[in-house]
C-alpha atoms as a PDB file:
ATOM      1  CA  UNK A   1       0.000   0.000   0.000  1.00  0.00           C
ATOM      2  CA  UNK A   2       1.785   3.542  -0.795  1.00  0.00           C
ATOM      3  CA  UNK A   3       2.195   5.771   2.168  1.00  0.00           C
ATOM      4  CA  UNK A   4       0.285   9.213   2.257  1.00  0.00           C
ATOM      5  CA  UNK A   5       3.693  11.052   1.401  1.00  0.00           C
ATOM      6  CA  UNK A   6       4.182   8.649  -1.733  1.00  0.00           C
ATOM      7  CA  UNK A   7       0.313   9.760  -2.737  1.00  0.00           C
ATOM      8  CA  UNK A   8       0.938  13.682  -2.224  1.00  0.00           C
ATOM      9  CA  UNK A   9       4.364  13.069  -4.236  1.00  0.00           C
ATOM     10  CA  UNK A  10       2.355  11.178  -6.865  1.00  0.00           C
ATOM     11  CA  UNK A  11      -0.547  14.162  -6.958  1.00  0.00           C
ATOM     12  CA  UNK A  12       2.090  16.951  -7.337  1.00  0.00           C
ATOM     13  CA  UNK A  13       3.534  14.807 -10.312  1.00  0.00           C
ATOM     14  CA  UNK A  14       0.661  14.423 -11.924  1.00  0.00           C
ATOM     15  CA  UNK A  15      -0.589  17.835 -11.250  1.00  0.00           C
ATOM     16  CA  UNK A  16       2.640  18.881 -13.052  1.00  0.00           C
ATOM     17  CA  UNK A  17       2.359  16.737 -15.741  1.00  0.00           C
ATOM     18  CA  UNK A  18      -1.475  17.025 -16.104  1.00  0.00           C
ATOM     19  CA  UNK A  19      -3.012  20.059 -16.173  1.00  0.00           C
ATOM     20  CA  UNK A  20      -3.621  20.996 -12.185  1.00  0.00           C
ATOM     21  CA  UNK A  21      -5.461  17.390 -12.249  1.00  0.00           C
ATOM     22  CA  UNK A  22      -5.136  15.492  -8.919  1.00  0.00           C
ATOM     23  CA  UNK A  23      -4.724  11.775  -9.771  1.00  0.00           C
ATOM     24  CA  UNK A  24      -8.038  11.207  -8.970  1.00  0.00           C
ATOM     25  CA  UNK A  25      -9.709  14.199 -11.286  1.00  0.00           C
ATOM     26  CA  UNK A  26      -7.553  13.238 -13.932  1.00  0.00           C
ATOM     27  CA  UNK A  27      -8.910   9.316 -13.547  1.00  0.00           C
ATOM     28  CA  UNK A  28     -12.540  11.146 -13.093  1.00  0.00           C
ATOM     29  CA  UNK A  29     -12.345  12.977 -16.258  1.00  0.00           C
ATOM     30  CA  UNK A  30     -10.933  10.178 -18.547  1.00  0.00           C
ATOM     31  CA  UNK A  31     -13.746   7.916 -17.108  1.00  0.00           C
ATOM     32  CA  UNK A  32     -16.390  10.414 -18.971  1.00  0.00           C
ATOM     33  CA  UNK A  33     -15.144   8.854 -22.464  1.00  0.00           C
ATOM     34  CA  UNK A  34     -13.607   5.425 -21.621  1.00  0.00           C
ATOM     35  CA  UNK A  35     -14.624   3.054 -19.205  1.00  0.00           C
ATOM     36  CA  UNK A  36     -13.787   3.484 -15.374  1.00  0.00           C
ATOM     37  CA  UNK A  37     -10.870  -0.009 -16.141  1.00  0.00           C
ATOM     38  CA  UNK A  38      -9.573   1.943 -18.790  1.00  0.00           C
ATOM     39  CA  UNK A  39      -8.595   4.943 -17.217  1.00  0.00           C
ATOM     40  CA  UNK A  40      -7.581   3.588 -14.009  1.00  0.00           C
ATOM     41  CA  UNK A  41      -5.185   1.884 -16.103  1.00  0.00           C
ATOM     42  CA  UNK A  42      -3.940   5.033 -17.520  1.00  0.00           C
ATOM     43  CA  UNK A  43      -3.321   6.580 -14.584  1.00  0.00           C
ATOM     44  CA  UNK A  44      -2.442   4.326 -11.833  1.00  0.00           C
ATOM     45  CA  UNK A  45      -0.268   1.890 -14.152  1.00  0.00           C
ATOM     46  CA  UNK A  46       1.217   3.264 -16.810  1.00  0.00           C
ATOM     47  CA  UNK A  47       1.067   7.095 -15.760  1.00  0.00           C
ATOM     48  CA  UNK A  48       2.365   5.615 -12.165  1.00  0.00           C
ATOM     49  CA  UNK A  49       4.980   3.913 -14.052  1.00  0.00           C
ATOM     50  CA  UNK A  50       6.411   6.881 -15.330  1.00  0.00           C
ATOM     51  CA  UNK A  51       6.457   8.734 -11.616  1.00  0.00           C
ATOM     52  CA  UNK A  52       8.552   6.060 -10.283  1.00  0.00           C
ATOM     53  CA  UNK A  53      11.009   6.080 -13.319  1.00  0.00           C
ATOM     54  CA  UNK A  54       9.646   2.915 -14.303  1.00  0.00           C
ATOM     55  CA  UNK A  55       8.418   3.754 -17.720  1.00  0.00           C
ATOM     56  CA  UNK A  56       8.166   1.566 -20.857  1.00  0.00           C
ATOM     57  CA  UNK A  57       7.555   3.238 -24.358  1.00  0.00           C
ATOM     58  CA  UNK A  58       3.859   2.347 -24.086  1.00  0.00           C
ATOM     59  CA  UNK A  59       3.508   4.187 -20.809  1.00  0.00           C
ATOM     60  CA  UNK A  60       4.943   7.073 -21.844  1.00  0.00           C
ATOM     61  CA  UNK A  61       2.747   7.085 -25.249  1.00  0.00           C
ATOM     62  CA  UNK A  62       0.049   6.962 -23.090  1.00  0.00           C
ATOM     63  CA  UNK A  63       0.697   9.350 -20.601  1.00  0.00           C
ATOM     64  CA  UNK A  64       0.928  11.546 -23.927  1.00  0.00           C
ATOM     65  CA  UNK A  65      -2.291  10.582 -24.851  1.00  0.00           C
ATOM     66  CA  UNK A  66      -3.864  10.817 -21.562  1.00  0.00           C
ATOM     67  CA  UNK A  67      -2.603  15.011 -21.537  1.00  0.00           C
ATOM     68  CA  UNK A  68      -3.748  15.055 -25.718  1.00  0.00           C
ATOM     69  CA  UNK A  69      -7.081  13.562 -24.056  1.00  0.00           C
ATOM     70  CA  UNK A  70      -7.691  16.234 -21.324  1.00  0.00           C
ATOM     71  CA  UNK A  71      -6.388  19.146 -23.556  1.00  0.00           C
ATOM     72  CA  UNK A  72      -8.974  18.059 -25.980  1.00  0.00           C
ATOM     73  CA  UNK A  73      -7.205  19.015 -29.026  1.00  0.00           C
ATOM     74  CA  UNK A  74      -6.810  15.240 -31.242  1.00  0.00           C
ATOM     75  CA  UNK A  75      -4.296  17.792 -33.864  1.00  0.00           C
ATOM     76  CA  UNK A  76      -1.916  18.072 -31.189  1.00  0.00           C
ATOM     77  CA  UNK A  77      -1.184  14.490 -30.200  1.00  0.00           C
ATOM     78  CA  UNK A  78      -0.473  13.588 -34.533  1.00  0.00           C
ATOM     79  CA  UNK A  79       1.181  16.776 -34.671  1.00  0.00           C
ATOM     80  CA  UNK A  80       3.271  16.325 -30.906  1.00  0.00           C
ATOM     81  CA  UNK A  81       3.949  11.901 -32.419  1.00  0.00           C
ATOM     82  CA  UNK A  82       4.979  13.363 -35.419  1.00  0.00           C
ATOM     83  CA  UNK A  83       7.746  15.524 -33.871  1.00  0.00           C
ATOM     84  CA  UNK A  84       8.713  12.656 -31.827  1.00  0.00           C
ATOM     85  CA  UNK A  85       9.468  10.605 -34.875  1.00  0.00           C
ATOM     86  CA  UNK A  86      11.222  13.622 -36.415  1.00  0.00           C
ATOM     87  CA  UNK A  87      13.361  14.014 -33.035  1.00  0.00           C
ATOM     88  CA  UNK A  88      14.135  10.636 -32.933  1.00  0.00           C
ATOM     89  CA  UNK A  89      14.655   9.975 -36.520  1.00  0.00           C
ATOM     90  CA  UNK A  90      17.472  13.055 -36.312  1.00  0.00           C
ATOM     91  CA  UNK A  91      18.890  11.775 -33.096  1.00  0.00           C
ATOM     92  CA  UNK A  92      19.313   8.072 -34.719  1.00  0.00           C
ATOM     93  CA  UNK A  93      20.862   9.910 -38.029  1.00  0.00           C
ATOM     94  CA  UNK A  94      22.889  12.514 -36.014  1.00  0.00           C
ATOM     95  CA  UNK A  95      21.581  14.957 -37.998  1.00  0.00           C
ATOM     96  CA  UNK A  96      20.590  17.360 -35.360  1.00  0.00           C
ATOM     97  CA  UNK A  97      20.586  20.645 -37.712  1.00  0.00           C
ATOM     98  CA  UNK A  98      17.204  18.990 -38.901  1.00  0.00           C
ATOM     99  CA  UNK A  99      15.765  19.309 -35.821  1.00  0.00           C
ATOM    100  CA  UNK A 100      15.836  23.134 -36.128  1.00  0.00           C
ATOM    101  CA  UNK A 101      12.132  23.174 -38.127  1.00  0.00           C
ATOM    102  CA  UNK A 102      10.921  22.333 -34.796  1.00  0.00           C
ATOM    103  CA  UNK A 103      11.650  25.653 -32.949  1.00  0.00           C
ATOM    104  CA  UNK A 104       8.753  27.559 -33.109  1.00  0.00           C
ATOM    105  CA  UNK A 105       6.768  24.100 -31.544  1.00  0.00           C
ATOM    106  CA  UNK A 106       9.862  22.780 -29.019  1.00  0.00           C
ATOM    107  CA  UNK A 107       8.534  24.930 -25.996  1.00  0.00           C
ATOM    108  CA  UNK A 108       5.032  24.189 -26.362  1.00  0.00           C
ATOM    109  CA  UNK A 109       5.715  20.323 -27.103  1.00  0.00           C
ATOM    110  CA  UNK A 110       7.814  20.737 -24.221  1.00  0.00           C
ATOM    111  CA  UNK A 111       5.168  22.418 -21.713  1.00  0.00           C
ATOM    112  CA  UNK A 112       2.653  19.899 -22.778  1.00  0.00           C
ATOM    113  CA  UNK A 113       5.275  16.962 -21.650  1.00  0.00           C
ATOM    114  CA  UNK A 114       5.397  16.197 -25.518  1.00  0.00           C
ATOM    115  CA  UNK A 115       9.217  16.138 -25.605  1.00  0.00           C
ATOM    116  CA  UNK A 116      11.973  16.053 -22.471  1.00  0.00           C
ATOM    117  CA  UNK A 117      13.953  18.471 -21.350  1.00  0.00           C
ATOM    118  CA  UNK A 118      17.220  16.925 -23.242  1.00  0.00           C
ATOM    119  CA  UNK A 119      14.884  16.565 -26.336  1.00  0.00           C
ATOM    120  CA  UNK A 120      14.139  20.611 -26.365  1.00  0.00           C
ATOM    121  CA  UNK A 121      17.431  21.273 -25.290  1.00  0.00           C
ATOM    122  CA  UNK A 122      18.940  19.331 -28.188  1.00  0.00           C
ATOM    123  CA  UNK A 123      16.115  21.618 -30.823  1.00  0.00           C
ATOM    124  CA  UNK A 124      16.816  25.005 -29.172  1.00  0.00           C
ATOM    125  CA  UNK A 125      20.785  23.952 -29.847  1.00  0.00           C
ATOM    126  CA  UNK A 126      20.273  23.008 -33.426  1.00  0.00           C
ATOM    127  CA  UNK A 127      18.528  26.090 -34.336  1.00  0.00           C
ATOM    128  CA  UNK A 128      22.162  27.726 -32.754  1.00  0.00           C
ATOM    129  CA  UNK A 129      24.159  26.504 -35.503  1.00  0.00           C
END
């Protein structure tokens, strides 16, 4: 059983990550559309996975779904996959000068938990050269 501390830490993580959404609103809101299994899913595996650094690719493509989900905008989540292929493709080619068409979206992408920290780093940098 987690420990009160472990939930606050959780809710401030998810808070962060989510809109001001307590774990529980955030579960509340995506059980509007999917059913109540579904979204507890979501949020207490594979969004719980991430918070203890114990993500796999699919949790993390969900957790981007999940915030695509509550943002309500469907255009964002091909547009925000679509720049993670890009990102990825460059950073597998080493051809990070690419990545400099992504400016004008890297700080959104990265507000909206799109991209990491490294990732926008690595876009603001190419668009430096």
């Amino acid at each position: 059983m987690k420990s009160n501390d472990t939930i606050k830490k959780f809710d401030t993580f998810v808070s962060h990550n989510f809109f001001g959404y307590s774990a529980h609103t955030l579960y509340q809101e995506l059980c509007h559309s999917y059913p109540a299994e579904v979204a507890s899913q979501w949020v207490y595996v594979n969004i719980w996975h991430t918070f203890i650094d114990n993500d796999t690719p699919e949790d993390i493509d969900i957790a981007r779904h999940v915030a695509c989900i509550i943002i309500g905008d469907p255009n964002f989540e091909i547009r925000a996959l679509a720049a993670r292929d890009y990102i990825e493709y460059c950073m597998a080619t080493h051809e990070y000068e690419r990545l400099a068409v992504l400016t004008d979206d890297a700080l959104d992408l990265y507000i909206k938990g799109v991209i990491n920290l490294h990732e926008f780093k690595l876009i603001i940098a190419a668009n430096k050269k």
